[in-house]
PDB file of N, CA and C in Angstrom:
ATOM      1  N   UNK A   1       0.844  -1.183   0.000  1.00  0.00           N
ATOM      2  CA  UNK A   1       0.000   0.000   0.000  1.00  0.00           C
ATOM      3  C   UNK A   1       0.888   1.246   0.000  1.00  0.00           C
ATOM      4  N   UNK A   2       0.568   2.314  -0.603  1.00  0.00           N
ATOM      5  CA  UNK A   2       1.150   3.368  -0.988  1.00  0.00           C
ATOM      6  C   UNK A   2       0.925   4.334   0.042  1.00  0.00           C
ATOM      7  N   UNK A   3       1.650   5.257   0.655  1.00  0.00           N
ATOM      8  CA  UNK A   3       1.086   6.352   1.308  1.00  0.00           C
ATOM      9  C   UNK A   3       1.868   7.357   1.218  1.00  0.00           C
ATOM     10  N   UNK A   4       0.798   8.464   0.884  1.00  0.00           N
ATOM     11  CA  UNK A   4       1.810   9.899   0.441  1.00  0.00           C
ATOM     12  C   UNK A   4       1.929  10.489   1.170  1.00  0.00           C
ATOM     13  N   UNK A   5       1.836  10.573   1.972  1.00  0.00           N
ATOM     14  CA  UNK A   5       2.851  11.305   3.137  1.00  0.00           C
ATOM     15  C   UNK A   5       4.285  10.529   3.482  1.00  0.00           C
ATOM     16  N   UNK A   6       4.304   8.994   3.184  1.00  0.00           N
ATOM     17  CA  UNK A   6       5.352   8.492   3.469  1.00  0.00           C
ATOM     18  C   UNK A   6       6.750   8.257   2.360  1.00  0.00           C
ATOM     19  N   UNK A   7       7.515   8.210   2.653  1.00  0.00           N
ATOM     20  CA  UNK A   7       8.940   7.569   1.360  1.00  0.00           C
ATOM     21  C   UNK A   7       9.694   7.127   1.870  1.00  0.00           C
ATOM     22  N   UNK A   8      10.092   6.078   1.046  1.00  0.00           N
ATOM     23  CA  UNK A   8      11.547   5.819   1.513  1.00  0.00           C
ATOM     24  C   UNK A   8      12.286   5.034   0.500  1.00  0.00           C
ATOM     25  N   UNK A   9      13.676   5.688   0.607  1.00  0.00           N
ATOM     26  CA  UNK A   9      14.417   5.898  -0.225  1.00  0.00           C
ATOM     27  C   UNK A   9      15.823   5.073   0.002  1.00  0.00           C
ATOM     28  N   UNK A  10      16.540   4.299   0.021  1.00  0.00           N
ATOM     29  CA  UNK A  10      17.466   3.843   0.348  1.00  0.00           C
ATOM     30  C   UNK A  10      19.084   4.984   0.777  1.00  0.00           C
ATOM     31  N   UNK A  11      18.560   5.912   0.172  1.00  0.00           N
ATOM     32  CA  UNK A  11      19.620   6.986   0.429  1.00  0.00           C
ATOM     33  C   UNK A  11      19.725   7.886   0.912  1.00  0.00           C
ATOM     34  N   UNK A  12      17.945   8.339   1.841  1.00  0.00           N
ATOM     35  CA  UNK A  12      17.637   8.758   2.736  1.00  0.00           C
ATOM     36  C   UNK A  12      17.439   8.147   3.786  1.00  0.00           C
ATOM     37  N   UNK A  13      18.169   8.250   5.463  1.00  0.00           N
ATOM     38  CA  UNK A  13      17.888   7.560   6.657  1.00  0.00           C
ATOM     39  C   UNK A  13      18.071   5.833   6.624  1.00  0.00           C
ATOM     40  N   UNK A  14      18.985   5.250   5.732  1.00  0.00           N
ATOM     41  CA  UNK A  14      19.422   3.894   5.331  1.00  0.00           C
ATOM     42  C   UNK A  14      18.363   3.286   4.973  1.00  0.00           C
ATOM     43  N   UNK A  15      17.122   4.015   4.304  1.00  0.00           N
ATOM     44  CA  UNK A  15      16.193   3.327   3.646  1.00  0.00           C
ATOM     45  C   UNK A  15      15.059   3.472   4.699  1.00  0.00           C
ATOM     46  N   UNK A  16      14.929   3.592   6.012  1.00  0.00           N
ATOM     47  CA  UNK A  16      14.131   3.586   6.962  1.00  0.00           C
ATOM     48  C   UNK A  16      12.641   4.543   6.043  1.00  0.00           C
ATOM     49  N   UNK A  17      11.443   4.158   6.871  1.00  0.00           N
ATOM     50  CA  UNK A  17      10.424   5.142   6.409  1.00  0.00           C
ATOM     51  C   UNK A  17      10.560   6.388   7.208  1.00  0.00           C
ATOM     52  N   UNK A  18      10.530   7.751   6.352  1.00  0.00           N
ATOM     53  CA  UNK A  18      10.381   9.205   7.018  1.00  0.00           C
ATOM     54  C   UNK A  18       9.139   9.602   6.058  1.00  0.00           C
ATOM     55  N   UNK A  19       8.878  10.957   6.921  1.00  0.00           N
ATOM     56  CA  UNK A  19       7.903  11.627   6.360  1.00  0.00           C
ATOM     57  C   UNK A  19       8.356  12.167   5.351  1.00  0.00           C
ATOM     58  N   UNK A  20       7.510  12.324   4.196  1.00  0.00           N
ATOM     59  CA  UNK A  20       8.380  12.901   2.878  1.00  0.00           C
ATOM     60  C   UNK A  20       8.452  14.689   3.228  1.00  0.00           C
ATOM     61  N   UNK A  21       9.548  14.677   2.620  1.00  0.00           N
ATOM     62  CA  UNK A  21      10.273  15.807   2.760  1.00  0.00           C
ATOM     63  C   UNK A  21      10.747  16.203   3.590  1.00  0.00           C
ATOM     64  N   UNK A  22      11.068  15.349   4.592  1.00  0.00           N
ATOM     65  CA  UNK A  22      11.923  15.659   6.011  1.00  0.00           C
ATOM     66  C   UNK A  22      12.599  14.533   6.379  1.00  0.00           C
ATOM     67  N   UNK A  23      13.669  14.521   7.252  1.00  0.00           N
ATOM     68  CA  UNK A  23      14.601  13.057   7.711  1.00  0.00           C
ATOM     69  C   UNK A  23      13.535  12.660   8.831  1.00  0.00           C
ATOM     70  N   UNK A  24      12.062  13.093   9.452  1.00  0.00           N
ATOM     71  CA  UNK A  24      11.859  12.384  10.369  1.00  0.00           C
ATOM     72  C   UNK A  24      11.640  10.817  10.175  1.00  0.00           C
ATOM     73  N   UNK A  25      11.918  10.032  11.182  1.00  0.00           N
ATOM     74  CA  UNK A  25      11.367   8.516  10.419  1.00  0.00           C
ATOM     75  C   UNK A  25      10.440   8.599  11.612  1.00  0.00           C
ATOM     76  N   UNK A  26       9.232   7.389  10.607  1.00  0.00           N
ATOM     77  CA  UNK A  26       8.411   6.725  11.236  1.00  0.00           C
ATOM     78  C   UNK A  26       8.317   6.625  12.141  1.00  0.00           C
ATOM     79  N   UNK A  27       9.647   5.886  12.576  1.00  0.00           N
ATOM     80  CA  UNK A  27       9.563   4.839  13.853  1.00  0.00           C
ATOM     81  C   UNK A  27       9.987   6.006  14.993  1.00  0.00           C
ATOM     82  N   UNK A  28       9.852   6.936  14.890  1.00  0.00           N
ATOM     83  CA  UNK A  28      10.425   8.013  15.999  1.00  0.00           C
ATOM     84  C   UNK A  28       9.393   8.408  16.589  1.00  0.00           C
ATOM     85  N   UNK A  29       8.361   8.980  15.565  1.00  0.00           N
ATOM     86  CA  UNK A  29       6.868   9.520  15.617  1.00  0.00           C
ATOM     87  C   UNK A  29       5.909   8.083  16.509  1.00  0.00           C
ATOM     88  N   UNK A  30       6.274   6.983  15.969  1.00  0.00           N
ATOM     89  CA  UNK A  30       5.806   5.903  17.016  1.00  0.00           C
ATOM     90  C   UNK A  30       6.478   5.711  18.449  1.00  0.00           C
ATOM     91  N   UNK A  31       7.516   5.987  18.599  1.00  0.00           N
ATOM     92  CA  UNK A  31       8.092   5.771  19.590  1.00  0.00           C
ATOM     93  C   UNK A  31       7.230   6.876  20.642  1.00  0.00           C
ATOM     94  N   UNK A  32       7.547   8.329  20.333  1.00  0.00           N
ATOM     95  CA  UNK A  32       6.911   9.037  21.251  1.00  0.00           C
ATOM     96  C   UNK A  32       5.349   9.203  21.593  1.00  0.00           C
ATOM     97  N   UNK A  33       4.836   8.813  20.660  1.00  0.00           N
ATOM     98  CA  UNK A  33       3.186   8.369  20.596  1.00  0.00           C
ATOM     99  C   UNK A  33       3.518   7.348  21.962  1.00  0.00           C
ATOM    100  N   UNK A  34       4.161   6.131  21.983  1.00  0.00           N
ATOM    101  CA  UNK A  34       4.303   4.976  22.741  1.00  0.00           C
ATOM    102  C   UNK A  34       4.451   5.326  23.868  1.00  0.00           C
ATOM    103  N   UNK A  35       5.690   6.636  24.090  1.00  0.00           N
ATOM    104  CA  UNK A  35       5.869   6.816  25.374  1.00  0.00           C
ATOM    105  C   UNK A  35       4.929   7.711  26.071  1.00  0.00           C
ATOM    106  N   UNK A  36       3.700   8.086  25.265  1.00  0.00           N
ATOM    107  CA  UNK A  36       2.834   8.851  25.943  1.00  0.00           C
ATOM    108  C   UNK A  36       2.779  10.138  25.857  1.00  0.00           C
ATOM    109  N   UNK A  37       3.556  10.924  24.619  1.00  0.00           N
ATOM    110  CA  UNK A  37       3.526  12.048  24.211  1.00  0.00           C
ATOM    111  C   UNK A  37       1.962  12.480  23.326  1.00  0.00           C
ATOM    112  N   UNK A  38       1.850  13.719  23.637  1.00  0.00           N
ATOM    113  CA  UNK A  38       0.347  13.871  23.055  1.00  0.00           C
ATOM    114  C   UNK A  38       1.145  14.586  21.541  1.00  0.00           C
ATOM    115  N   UNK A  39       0.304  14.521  20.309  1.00  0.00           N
ATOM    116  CA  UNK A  39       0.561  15.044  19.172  1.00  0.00           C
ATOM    117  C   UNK A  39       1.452  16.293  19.311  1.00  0.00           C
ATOM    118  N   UNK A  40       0.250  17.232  20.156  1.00  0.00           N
ATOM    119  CA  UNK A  40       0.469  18.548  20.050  1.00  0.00           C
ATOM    120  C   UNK A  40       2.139  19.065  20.590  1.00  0.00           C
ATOM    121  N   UNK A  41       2.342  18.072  21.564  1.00  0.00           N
ATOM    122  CA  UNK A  41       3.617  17.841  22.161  1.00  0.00           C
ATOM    123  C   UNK A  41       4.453  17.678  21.142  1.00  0.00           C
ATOM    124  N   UNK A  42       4.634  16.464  19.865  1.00  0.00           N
ATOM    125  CA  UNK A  42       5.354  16.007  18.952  1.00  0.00           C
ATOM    126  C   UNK A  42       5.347  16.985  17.804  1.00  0.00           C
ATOM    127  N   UNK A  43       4.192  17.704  17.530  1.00  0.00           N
ATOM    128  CA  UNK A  43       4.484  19.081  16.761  1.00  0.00           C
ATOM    129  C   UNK A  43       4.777  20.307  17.279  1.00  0.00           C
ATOM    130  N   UNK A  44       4.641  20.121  18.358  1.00  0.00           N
ATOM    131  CA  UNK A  44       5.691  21.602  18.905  1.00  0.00           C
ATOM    132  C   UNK A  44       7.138  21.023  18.613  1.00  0.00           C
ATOM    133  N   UNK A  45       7.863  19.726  18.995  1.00  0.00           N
ATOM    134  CA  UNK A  45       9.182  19.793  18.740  1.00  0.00           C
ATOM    135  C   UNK A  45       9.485  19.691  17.541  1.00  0.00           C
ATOM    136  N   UNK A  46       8.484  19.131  16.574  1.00  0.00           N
ATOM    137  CA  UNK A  46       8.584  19.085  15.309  1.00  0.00           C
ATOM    138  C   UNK A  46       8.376  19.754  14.151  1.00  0.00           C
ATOM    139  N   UNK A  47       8.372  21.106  13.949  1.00  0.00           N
ATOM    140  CA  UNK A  47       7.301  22.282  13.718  1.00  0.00           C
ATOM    141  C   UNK A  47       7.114  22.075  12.308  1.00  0.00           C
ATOM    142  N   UNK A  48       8.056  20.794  10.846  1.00  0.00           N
ATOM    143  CA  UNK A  48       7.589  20.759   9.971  1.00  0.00           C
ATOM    144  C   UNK A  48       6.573  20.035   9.965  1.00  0.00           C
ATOM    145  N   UNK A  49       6.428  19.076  11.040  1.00  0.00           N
ATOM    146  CA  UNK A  49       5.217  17.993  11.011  1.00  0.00           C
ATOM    147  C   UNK A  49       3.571  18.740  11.233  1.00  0.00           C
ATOM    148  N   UNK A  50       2.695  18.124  10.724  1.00  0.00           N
ATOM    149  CA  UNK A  50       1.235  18.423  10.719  1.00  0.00           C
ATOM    150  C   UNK A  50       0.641  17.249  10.935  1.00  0.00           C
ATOM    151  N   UNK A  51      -0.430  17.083  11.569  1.00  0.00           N
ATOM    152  CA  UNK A  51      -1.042  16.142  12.682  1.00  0.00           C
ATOM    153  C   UNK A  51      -1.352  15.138  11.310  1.00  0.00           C
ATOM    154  N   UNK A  52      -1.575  15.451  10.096  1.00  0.00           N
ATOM    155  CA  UNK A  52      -1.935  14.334   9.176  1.00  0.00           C
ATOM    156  C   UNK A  52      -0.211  13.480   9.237  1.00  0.00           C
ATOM    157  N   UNK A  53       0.649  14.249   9.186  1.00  0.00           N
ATOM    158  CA  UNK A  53       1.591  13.156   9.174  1.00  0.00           C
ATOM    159  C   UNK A  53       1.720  12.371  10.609  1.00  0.00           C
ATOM    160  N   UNK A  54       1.375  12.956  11.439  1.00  0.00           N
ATOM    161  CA  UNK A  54       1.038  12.011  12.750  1.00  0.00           C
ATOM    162  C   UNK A  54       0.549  10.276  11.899  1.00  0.00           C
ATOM    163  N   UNK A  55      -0.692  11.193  11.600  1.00  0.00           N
ATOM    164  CA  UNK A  55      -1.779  10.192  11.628  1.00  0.00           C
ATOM    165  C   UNK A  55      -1.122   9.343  10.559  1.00  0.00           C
ATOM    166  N   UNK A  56      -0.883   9.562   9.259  1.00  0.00           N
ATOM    167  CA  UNK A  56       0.012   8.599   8.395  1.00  0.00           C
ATOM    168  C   UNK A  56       0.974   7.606   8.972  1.00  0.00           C
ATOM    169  N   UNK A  57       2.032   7.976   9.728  1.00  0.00           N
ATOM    170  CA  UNK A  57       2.571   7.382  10.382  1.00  0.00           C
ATOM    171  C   UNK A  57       2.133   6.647  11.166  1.00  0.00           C
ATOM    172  N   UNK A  58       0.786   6.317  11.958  1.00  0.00           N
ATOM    173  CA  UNK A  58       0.081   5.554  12.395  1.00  0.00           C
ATOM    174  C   UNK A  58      -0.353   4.607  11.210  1.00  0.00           C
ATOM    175  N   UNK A  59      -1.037   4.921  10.091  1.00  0.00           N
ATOM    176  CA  UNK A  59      -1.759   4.253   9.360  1.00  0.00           C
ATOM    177  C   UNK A  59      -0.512   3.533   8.672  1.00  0.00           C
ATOM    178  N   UNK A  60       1.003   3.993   8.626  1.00  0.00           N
ATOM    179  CA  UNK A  60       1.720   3.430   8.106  1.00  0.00           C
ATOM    180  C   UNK A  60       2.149   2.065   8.581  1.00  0.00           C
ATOM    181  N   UNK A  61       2.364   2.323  10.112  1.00  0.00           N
ATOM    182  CA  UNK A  61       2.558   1.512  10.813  1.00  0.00           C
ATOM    183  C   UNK A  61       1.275   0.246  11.051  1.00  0.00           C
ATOM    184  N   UNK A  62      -0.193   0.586  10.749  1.00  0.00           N
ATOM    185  CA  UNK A  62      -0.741  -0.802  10.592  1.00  0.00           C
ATOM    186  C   UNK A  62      -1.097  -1.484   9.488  1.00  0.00           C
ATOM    187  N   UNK A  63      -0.276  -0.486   8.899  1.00  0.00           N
ATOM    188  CA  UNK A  63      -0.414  -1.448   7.362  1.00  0.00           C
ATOM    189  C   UNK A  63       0.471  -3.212   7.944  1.00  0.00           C
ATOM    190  N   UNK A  64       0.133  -3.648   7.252  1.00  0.00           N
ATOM    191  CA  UNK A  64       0.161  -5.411   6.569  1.00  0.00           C
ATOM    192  C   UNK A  64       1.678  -5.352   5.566  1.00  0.00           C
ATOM    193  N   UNK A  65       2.935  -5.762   5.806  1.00  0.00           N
ATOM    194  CA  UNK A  65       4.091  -6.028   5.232  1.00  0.00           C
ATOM    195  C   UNK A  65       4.246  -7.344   4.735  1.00  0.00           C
ATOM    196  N   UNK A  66       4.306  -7.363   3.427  1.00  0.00           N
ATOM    197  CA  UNK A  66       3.989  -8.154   2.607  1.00  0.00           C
ATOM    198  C   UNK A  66       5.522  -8.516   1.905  1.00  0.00           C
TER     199      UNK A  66
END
């Protein structure tokens, strides 16, 4: 499944998934979700991020790896 907010590139972040157009990866935006950070928290430190890439990054993460 495709998602446009997401890319990944082998030559950006060793291939890891980030949000397109920025080095954040995925798995960072999950991590602090995990530890109990609220959004608004993760876009104040993040100020290119917008709550849809939150949410992508969620939907990225329950996608099905095939």
């Amino acid at each position: 499944m495709r998602h446009e907010r997401i890319e990944i590139k082998a030559e950006n972040m060793d291939g890891k998934p980030v949000i397109c157009g920025t080095r954040i990866p995925v798995e960072l935006i999950l991590r602090k979700l995990g530890a109990g950070l609220l959004s608004e928290t993760i876009l104040a430190d993040h100020p290119r991020l917008t709550l849809d890439d939150i949410r992508a990054a969620q939907a990225f993460a329950g996608t099905k790896k095939t």
